[in-house]
Protein backbone atom coordinates (compact mmCIF):
# COMPACT_ATOMS: atom_id res chain seq x y z
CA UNK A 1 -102.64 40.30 -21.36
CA UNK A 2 -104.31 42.53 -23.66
CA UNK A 3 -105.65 45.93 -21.90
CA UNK A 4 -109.33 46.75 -23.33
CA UNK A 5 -110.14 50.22 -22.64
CA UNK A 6 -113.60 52.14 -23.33
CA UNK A 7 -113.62 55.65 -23.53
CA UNK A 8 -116.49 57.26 -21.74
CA UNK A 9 -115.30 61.09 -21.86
CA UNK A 10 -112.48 62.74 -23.29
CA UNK A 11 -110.53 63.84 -19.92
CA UNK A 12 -111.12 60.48 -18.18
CA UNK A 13 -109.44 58.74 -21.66
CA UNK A 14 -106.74 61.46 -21.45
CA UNK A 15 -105.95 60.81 -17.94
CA UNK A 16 -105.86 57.45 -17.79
CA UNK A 17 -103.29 57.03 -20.78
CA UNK A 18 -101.53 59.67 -19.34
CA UNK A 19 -100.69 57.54 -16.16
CA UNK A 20 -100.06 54.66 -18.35
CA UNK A 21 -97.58 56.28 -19.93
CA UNK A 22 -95.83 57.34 -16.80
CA UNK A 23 -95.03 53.57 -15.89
CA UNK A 24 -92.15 53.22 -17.53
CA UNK A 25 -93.35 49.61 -19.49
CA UNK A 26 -91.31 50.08 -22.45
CA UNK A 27 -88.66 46.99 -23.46
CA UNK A 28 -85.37 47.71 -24.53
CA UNK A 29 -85.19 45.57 -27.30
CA UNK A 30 -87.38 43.52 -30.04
CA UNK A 31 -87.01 42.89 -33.45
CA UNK A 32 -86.54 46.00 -35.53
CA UNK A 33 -87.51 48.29 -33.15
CA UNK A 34 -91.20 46.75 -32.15
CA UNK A 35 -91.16 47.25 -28.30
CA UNK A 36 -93.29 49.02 -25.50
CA UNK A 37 -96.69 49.60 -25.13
CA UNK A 38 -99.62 50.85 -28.22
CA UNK A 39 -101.96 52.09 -27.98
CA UNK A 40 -104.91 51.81 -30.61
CA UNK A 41 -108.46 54.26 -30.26
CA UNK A 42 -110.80 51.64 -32.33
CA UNK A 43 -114.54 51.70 -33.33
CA UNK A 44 -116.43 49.87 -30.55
CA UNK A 45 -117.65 47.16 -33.32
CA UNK A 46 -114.06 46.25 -33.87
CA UNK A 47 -113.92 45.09 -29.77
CA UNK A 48 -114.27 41.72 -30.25
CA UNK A 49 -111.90 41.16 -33.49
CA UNK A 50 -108.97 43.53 -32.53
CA UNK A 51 -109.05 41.79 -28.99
CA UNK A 52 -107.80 38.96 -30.87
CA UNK A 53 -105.50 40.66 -33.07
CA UNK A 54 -103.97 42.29 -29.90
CA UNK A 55 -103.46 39.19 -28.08
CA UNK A 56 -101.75 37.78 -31.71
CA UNK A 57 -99.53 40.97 -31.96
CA UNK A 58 -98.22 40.80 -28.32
CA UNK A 59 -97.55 36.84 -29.04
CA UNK A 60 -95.93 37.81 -31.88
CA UNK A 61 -93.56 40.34 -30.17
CA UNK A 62 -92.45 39.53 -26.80
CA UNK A 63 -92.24 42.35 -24.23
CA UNK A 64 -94.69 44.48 -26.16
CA UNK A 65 -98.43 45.42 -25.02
CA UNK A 66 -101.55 46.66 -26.78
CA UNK A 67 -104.09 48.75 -25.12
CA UNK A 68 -107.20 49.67 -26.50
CA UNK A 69 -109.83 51.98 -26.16
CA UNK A 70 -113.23 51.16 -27.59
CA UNK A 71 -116.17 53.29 -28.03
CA UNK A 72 -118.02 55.18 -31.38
CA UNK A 73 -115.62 56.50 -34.05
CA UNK A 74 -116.71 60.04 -33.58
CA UNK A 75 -116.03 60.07 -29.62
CA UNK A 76 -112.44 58.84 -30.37
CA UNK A 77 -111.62 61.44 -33.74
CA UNK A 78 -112.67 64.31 -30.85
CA UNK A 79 -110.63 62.86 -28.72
CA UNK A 80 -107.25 62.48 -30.49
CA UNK A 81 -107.85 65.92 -31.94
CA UNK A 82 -108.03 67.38 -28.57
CA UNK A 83 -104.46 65.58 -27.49
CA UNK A 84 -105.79 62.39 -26.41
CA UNK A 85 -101.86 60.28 -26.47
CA UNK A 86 -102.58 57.26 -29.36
CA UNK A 87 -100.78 55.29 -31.75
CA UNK A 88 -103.40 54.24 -34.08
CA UNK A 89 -107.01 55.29 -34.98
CA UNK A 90 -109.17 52.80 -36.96
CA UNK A 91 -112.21 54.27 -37.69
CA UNK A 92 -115.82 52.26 -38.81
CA UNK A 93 -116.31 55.21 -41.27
CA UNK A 94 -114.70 57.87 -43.37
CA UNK A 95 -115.86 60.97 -42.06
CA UNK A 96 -114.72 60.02 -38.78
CA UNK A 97 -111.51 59.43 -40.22
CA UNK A 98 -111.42 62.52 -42.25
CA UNK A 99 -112.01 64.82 -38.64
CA UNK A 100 -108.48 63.53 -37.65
CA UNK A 101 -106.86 63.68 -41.24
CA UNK A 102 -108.02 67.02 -41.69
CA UNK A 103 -107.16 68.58 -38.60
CA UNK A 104 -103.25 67.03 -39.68
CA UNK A 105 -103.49 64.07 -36.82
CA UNK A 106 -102.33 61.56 -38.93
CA UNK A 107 -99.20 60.08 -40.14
CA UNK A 108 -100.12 59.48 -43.87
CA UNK A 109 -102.96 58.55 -45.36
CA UNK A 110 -105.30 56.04 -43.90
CA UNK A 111 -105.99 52.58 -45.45
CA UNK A 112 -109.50 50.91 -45.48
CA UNK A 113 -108.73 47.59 -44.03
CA UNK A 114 -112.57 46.07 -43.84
CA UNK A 115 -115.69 46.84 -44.62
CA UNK A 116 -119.32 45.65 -42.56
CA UNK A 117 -122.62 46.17 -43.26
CA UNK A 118 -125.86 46.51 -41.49
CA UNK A 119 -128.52 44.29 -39.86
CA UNK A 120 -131.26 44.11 -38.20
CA UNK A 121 -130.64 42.41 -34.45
CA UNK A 122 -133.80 40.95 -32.43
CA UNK A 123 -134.01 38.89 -29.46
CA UNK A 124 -132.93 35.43 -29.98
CA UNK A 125 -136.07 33.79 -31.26
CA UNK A 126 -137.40 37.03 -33.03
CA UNK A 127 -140.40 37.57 -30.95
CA UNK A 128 -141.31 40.26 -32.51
CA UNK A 129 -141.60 38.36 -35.84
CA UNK A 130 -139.69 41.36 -37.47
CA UNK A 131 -139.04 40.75 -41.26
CA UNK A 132 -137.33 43.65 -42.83
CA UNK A 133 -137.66 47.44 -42.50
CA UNK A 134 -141.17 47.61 -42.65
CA UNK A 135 -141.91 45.85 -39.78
CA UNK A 136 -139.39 48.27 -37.77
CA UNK A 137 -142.27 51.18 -38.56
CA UNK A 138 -145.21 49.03 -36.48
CA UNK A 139 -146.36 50.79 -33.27
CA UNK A 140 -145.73 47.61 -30.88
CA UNK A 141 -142.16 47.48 -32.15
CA UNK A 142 -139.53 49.53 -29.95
CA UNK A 143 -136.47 50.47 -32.01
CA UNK A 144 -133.21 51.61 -31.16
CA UNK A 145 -130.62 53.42 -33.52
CA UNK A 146 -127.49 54.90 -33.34
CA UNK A 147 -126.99 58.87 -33.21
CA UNK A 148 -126.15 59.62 -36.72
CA UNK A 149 -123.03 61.16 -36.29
CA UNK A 150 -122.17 57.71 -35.53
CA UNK A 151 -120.83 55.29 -38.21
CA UNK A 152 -123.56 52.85 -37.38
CA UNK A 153 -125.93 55.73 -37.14
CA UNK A 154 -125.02 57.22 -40.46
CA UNK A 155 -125.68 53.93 -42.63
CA UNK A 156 -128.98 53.54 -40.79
CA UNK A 157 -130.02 57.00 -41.91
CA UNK A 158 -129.15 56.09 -45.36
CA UNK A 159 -130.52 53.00 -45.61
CA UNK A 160 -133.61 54.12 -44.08
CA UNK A 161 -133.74 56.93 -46.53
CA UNK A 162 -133.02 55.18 -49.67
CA UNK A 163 -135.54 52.50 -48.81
CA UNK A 164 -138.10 55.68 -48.03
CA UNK A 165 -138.87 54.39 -44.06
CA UNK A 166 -139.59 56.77 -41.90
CA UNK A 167 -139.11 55.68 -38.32
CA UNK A 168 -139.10 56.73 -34.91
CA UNK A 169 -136.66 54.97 -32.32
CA UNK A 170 -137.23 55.53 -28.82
CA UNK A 171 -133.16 55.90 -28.25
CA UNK A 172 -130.08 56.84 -30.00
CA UNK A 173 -127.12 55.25 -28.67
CA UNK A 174 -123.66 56.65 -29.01
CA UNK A 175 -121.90 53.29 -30.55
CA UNK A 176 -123.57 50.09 -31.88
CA UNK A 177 -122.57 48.18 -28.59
CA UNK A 178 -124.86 50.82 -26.89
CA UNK A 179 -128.08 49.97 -29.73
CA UNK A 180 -127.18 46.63 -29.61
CA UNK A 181 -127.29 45.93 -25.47
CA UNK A 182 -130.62 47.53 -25.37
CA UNK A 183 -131.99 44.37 -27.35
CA UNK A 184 -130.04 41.71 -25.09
CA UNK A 185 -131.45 43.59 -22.15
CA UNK A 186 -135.20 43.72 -23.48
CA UNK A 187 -135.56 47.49 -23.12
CA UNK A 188 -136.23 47.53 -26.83
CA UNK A 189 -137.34 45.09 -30.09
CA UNK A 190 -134.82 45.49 -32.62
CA UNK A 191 -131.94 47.65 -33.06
CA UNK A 192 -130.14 48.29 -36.52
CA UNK A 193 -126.48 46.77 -36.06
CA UNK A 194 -123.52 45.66 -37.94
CA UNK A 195 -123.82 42.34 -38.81
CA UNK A 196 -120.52 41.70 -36.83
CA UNK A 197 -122.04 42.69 -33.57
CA UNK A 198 -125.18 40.07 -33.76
CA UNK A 199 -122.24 37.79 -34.91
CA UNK A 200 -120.63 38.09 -31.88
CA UNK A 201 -123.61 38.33 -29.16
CA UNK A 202 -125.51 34.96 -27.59
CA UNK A 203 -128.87 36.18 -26.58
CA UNK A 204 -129.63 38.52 -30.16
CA UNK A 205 -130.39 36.79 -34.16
CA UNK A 206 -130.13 39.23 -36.76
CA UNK A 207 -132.09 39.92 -39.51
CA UNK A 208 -130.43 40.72 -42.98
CA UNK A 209 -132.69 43.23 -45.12
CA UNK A 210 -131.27 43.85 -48.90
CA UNK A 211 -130.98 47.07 -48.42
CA UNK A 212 -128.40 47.39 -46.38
CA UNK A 213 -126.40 47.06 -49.22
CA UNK A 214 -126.66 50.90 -49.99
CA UNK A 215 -124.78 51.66 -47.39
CA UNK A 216 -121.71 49.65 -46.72
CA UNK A 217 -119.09 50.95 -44.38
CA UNK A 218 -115.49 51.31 -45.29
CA UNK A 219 -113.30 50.96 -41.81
CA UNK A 220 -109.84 53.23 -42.36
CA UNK A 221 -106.63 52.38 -40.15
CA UNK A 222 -103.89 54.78 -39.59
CA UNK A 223 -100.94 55.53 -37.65
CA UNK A 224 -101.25 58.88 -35.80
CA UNK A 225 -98.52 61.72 -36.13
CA UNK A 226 -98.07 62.19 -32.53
CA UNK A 227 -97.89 58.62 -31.96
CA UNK A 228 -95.94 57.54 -28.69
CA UNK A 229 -94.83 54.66 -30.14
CA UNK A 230 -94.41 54.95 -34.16
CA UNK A 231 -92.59 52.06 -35.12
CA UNK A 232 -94.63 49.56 -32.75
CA UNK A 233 -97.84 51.48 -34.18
CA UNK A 234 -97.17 50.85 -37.85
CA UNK A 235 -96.41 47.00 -37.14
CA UNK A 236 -99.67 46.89 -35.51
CA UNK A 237 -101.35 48.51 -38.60
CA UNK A 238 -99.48 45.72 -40.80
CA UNK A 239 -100.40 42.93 -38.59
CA UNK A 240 -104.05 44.43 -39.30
CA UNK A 241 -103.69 43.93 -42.67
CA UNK A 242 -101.72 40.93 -42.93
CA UNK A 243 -103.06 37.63 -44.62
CA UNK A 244 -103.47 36.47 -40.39
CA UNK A 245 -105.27 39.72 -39.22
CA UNK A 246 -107.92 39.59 -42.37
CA UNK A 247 -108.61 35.98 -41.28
CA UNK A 248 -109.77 37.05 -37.78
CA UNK A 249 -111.58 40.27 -39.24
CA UNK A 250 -113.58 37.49 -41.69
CA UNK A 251 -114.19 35.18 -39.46
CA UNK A 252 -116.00 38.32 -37.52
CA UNK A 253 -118.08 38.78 -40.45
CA UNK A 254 -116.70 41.40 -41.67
CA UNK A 255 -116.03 41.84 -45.37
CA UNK A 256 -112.69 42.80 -47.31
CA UNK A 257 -111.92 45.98 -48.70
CA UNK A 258 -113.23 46.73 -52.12
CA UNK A 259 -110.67 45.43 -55.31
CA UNK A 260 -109.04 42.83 -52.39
């Protein structure tokens, strides 16, 4: 079965994949090379969809396993800089990509494999009767947003900018799963959300607002230099890619590269 991971610290992560590694799972054979264990660091929005894709990849290729650890772009690029053992990064944003390209963690250049855009998420029902981005500025409505140095916090800034809303949530969470469980658990109104995440949740509706459209996020795959497990890791990366893989990211709701 699929191993889903979620990073909550940087030596915890470290450790744990460092015992992993230790167990001696590899197989000896496979076609053209594709064996062991890999591991993939992932945004936390991609949970759901590369859950499947893992389960499809070890189906695909007896013997091997994908592990997974899920949590906000930016927690993961610190944590493969500072050694963290991976395979593969995929990112829900460039600049979180470009803190592991530049600091020469990557094998190659990264490839933009998807691309998801923001919503607004309310409980199911809409209480709140919560419209658009206006409404998010009326004192009875509790909002929660990511910390910008998150993907998901980044394209709220900009969105909230361009649209020239000014805002105050009452929390910044450190991935969208973090904004987004703080509407299924009441403790706030709305929460701006990738449209994947309300997609995937039973007790939130979302709320699509035009312009979210100014600020799209591109979602960058790549194998990592140090990578345990090259050759399993870029097979992974193609399954990602492959006619199968975009069916599963699309069926998420998210939307295919740009030219594609």
């Amino acid at each position: 079965m699929t191993r889903i991971r979620t990073a909550l610290a940087v030596l915890p992560t470290v450790a744990a994949f460092g015992l992993a590694g230790c167990g001696g799972d590899a197989d000896d054979g496979g076609p053209s090379g594709v064996t062991g264990t890999v591991t993939v660091f992932a945004a936390a929005s991609l949970t759901e969809s590369f859950a499947t894709l893992g389960r499809q990849f070890e189906a695909a290729h007896p013997g091997v396993r994908v592990t997974f650890n899920f949590a906000g772009s930016s927690a993961l690029a610190t944590q493969i800089t500072q050694g963290a053992p991976a395979d593969v990064f995929a990112s829900a944003a460039a600049r979180n990509m470009a803190t592991v390209t530049d600091a020469g963690a990557a094998d190659g250049s990264p490839t933009v494999f998807a691309r998801n855009q923001l919503v607004i998420a309310v409980p199911k029902g809409n209480p709140g009767r919560v419209t658009g981005l206006a409404d998010l500025t009326r004192p009875d409505v509790k909002v929660a947003l990511c910390a910008e140095q998150v993907p998901c916090g980044g394209a709220a800034t900009r969105v909230l900018a361009a649209a020239g809303v000014k805002l105050t949530p009452v929390t910044l969470e450190q991935d969208v799963k973090g904004a987004l469980s703080k509407v299924t658990l009441g403790e706030v109104d709305a929460a701006l959300v990738y449209r994947t995440d309300v997609r995937s949740a039973a007790k939130v509706d979302g709320v699509e607002f035009p312009e979210s459209a100014r600020a799209v996020n591109d979602y960058p795959v790549v194998v990592l230099k140090d990578a345990p497990n090259p050759t399993t890791a870029r097979a992974f990366v193609e399954h990602v890619r492959s006619d199968q893989g975009r069916a599963v990211l699309t069926d998420a709701g998210f939307q295919p590269p740009t030219g594609s």
